[in-house]
C-alpha atoms as a PDB file:
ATOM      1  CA  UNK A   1       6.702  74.824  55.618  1.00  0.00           C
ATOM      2  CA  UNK A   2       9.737  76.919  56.572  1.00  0.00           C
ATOM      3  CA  UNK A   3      11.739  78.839  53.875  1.00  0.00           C
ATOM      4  CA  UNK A   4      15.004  76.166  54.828  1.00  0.00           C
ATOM      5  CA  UNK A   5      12.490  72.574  54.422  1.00  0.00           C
ATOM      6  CA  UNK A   6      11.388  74.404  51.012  1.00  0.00           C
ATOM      7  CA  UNK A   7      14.652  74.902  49.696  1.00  0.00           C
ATOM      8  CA  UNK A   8      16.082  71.435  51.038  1.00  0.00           C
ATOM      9  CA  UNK A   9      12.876  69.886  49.264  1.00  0.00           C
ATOM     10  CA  UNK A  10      13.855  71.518  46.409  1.00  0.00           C
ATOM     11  CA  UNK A  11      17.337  69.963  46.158  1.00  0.00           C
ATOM     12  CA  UNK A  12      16.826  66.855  47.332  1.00  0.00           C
ATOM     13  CA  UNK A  13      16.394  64.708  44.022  1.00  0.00           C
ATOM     14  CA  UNK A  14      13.301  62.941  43.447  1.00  0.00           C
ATOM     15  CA  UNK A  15      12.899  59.797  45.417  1.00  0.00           C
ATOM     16  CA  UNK A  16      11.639  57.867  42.442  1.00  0.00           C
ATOM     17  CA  UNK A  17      15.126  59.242  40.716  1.00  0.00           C
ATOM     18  CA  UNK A  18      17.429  57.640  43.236  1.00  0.00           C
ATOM     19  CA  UNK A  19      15.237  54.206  43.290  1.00  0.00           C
ATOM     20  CA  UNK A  20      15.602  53.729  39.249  1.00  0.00           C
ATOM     21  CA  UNK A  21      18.709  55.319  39.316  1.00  0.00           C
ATOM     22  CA  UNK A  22      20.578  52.451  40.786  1.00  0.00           C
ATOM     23  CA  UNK A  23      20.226  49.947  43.453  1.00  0.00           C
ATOM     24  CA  UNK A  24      23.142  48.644  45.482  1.00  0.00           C
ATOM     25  CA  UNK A  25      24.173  45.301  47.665  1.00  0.00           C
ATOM     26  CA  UNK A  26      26.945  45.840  50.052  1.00  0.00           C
ATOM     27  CA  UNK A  27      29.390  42.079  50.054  1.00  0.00           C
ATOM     28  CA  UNK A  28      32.008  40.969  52.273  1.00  0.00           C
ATOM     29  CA  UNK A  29      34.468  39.564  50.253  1.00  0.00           C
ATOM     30  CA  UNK A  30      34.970  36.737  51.891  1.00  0.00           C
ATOM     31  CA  UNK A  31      31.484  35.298  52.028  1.00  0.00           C
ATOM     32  CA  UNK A  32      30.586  32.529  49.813  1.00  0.00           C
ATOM     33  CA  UNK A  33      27.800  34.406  48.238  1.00  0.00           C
ATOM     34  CA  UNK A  34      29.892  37.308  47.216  1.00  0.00           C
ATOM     35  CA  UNK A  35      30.892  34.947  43.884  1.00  0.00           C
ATOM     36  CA  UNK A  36      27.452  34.830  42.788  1.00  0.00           C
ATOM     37  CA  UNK A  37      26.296  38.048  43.403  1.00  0.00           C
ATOM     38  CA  UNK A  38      28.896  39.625  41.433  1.00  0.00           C
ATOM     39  CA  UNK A  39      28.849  37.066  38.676  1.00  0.00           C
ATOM     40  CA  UNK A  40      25.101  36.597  38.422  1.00  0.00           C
ATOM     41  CA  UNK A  41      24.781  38.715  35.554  1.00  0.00           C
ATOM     42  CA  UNK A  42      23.428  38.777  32.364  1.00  0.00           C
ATOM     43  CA  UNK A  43      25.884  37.163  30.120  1.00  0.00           C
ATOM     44  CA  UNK A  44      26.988  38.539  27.012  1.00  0.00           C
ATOM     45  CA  UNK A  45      28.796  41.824  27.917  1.00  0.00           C
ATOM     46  CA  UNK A  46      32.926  41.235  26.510  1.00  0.00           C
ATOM     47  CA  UNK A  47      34.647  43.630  29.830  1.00  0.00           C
ATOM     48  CA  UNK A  48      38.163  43.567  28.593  1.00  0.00           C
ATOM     49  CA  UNK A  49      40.058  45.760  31.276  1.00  0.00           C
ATOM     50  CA  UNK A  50      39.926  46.691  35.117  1.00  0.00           C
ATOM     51  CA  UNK A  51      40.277  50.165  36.250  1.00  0.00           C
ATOM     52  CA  UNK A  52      40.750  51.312  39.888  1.00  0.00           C
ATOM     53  CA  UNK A  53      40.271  54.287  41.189  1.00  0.00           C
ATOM     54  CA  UNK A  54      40.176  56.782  44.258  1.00  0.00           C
ATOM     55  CA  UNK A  55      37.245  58.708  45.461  1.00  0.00           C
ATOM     56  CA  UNK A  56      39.400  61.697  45.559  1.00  0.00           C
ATOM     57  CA  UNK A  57      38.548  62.542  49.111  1.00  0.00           C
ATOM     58  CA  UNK A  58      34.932  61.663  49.346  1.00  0.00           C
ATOM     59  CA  UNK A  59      34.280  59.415  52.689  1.00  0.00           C
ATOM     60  CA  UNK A  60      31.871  56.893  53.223  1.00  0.00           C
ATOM     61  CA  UNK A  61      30.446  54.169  50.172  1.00  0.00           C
ATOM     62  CA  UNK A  62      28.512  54.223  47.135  1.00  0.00           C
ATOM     63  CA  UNK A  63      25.332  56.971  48.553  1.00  0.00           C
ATOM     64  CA  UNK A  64      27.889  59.200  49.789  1.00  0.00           C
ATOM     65  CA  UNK A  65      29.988  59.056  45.777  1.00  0.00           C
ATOM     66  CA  UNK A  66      26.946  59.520  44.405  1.00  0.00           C
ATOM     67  CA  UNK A  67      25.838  62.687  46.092  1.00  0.00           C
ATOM     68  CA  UNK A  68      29.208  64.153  45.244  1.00  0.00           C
ATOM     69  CA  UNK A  69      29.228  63.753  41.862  1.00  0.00           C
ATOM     70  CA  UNK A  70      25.321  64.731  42.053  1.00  0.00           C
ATOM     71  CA  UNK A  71      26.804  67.693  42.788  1.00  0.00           C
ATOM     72  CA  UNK A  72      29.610  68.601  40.598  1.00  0.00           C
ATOM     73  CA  UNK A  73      27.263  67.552  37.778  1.00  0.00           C
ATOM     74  CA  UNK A  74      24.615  70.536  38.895  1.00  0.00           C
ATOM     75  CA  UNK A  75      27.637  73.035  39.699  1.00  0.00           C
ATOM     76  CA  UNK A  76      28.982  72.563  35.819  1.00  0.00           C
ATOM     77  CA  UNK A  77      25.015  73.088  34.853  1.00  0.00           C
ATOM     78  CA  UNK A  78      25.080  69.602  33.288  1.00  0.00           C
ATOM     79  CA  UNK A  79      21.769  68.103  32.889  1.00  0.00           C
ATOM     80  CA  UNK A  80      19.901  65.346  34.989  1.00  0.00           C
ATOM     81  CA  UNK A  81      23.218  63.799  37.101  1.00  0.00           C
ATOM     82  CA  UNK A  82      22.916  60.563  37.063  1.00  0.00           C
ATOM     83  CA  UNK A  83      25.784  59.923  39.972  1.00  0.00           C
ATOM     84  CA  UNK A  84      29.106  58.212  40.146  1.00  0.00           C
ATOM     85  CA  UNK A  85      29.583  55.636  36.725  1.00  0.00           C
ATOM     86  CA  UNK A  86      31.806  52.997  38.770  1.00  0.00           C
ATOM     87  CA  UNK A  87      30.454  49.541  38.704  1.00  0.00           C
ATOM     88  CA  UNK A  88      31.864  48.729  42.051  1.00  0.00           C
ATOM     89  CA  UNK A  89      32.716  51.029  45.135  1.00  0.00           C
ATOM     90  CA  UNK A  90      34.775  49.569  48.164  1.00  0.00           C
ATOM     91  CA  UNK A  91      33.461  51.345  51.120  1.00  0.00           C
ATOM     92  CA  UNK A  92      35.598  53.148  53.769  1.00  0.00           C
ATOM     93  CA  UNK A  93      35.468  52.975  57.724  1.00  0.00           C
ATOM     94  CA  UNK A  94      33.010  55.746  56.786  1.00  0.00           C
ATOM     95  CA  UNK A  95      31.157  53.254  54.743  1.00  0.00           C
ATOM     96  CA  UNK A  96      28.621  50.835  56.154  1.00  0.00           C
ATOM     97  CA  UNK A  97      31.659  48.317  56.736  1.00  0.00           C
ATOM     98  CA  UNK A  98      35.087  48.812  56.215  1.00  0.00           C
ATOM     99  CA  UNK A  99      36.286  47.139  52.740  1.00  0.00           C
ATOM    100  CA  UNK A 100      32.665  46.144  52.005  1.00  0.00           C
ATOM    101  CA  UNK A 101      32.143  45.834  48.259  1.00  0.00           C
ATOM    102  CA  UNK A 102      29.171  47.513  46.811  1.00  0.00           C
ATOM    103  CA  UNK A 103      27.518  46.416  43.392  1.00  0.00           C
ATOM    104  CA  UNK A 104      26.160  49.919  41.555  1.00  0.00           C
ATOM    105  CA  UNK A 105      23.144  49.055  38.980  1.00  0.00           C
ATOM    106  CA  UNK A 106      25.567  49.624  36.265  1.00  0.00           C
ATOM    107  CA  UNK A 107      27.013  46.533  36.962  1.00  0.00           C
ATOM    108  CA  UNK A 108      23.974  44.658  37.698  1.00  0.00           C
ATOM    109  CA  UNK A 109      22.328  46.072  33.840  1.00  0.00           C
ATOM    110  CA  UNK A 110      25.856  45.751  32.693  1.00  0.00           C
ATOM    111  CA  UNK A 111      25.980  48.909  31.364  1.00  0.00           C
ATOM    112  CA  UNK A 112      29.043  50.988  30.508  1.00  0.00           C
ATOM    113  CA  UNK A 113      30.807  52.820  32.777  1.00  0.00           C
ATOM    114  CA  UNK A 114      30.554  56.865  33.307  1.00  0.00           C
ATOM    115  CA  UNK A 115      34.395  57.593  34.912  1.00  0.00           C
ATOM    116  CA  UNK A 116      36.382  58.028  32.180  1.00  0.00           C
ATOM    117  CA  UNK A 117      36.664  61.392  30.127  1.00  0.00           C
ATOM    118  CA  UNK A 118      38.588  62.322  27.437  1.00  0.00           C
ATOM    119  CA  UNK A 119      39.973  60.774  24.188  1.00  0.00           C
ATOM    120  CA  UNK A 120      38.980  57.167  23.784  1.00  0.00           C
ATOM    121  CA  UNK A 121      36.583  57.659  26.921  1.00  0.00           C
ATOM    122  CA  UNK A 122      33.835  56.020  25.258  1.00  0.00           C
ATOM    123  CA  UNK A 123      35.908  53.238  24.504  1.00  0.00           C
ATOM    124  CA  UNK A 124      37.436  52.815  27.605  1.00  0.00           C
ATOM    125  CA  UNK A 125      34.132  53.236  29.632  1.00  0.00           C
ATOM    126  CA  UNK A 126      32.224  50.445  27.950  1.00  0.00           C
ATOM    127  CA  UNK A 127      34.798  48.001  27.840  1.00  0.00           C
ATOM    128  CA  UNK A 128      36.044  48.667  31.451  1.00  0.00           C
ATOM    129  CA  UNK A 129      35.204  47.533  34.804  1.00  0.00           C
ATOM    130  CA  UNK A 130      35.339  50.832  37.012  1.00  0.00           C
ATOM    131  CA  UNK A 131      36.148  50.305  40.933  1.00  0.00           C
ATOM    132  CA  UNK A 132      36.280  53.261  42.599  1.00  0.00           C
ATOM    133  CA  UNK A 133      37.800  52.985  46.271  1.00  0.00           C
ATOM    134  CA  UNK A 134      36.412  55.310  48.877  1.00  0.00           C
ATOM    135  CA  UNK A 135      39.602  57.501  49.918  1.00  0.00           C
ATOM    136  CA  UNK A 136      42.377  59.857  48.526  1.00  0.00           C
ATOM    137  CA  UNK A 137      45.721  57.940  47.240  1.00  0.00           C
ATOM    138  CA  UNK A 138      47.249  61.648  47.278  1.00  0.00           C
ATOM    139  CA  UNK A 139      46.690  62.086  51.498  1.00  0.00           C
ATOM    140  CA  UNK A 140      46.194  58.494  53.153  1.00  0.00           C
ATOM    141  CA  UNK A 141      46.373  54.804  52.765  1.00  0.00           C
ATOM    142  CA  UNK A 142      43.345  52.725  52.290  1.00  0.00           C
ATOM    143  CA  UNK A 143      42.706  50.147  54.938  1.00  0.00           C
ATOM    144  CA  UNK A 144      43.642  46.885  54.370  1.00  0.00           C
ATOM    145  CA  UNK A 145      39.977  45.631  54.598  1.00  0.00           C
ATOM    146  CA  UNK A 146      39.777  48.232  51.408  1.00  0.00           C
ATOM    147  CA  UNK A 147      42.861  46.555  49.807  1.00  0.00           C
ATOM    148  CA  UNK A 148      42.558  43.424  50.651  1.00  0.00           C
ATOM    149  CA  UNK A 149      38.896  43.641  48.810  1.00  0.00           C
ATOM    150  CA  UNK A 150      39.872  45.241  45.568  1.00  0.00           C
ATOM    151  CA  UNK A 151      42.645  42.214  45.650  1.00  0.00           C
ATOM    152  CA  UNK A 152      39.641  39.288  46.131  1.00  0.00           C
ATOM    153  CA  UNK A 153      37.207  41.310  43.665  1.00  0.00           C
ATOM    154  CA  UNK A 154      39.728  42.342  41.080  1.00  0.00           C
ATOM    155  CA  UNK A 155      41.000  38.483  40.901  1.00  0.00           C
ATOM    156  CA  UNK A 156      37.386  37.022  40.950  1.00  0.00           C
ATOM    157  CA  UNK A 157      36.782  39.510  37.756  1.00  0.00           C
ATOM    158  CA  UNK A 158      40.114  38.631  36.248  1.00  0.00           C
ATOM    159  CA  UNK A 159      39.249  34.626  36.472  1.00  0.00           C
ATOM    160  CA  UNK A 160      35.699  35.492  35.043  1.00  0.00           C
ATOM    161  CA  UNK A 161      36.235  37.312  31.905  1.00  0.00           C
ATOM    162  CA  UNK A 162      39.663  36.468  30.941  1.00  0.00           C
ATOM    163  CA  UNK A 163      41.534  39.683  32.054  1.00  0.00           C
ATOM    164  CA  UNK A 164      45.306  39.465  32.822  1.00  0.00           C
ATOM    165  CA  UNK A 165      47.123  41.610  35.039  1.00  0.00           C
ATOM    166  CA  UNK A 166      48.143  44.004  31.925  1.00  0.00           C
ATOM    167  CA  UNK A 167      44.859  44.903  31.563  1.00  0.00           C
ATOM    168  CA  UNK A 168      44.147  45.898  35.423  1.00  0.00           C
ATOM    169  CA  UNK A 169      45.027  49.882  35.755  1.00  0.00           C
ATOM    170  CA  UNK A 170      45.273  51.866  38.208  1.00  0.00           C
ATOM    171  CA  UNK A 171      44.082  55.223  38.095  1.00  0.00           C
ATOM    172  CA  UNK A 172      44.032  56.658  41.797  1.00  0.00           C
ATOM    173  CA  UNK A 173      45.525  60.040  42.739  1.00  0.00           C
ATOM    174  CA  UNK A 174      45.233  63.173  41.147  1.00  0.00           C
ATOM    175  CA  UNK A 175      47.775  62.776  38.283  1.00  0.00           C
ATOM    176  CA  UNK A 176      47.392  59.757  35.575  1.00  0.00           C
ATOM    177  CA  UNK A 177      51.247  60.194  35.067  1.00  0.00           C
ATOM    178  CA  UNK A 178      52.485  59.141  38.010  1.00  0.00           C
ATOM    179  CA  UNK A 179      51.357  56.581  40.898  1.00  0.00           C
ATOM    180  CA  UNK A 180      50.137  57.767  43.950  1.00  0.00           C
ATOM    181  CA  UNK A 181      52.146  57.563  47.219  1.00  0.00           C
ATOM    182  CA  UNK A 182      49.219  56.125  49.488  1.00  0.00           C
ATOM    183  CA  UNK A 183      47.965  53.364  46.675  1.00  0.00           C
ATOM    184  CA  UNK A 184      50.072  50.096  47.357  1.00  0.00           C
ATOM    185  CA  UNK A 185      50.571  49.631  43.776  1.00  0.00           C
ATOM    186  CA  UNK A 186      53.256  46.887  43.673  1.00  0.00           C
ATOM    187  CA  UNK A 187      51.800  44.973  46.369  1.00  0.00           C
ATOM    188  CA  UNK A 188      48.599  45.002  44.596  1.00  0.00           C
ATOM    189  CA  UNK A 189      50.107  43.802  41.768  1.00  0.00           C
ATOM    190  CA  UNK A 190      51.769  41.040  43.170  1.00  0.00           C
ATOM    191  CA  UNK A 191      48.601  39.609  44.695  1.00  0.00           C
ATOM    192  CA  UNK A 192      45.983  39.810  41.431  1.00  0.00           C
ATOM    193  CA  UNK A 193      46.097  37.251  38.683  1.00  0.00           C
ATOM    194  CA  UNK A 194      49.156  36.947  36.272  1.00  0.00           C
END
């Protein structure tokens, strides 16, 4: 074994990590099974808000988030990373389909989210659904597959636990103070659930 495959070994995180870690299926919206899949959960979790987010730059889908935040979580010296905490991730033409929905374990266990830091963040992380959309708000628009998506999945999560559109934030871009100029926010609002 070369020096290079020994040190790649070394980083790459163990394959039974990655397999308990999470497991993912990748919807199109606008299939009939999409409903169910989402919605066959456990019942019994309360999710009282919706936030959306960016990827902040990272390309591709769920595997690809992941690995980022992987990452950043060994480069602060944190212990065992554990990957991105969204519940959903809407994949870009990186992705394995443009505006293709992926389901993170989190959401399948119904755990709490990981995305939110801060004061209140435990709050906010286990009684909000995190969607993280593959892209930067700050540098590009999303696609419209990727739009039109969040629109059908936020909606479908809305109608399912009782969530009205002044409970659906939007946290894309770099700055929480001020919308981002690639994130269609009003149109977005328009479309989702009063």
């Amino acid at each position: 074994m070369t020096l290079v495959s020994a040190i790649l070994l070394a980083l790459e995180p163990d394959p039974g990590y990655r397999a308990n870690a999470w497991s993912l299926s990748a919807l199109d919206m606008s299939s009939d099974n999409a409903r169910n899949e989402i919605l066959g959960v456990p019942d019994g979790k309360a999710w009282n808000y919706i936030i959306i987010h960016d990827s902040r730059g990272v390309a591709g889908g769920e595997r690809e988030l992941n690995a980022a935040w992987d990452r950043e979580y060994a480069r602060q010296g944190l212990p065992n990373p554990r990957g991105a905490g969204y519940h959903f991730v809407i994949n870009d033409r990186q992705g394995r389909s443009d505006g293709e929905v992926e389901i993170a374990r989190r959401w399948k266990d119904q755990l709490a989210g990981d995305y939110i830091n801060g004061e209140q963040a435990d709050k906010w992380n286990r009684e909000a659904i995190g969607v993280c959309l593959m892209g930067d708000a700050d540098s590009r628009p999303f696609s419209g597959d990727q739009v039109d998506a969040t629109v059908k999945l936020v909606r479908l999560l809305q109608q399912a636990y009782d969530i009205p559109r002044s409970r659906v934030f939007l946290h894309t871009g770099r700055s929480a103070d001020s919308l981002a100029p690639f994130f269609p926010a009003g149109e977005f609002r328009k479309q989702i659930r009063e």
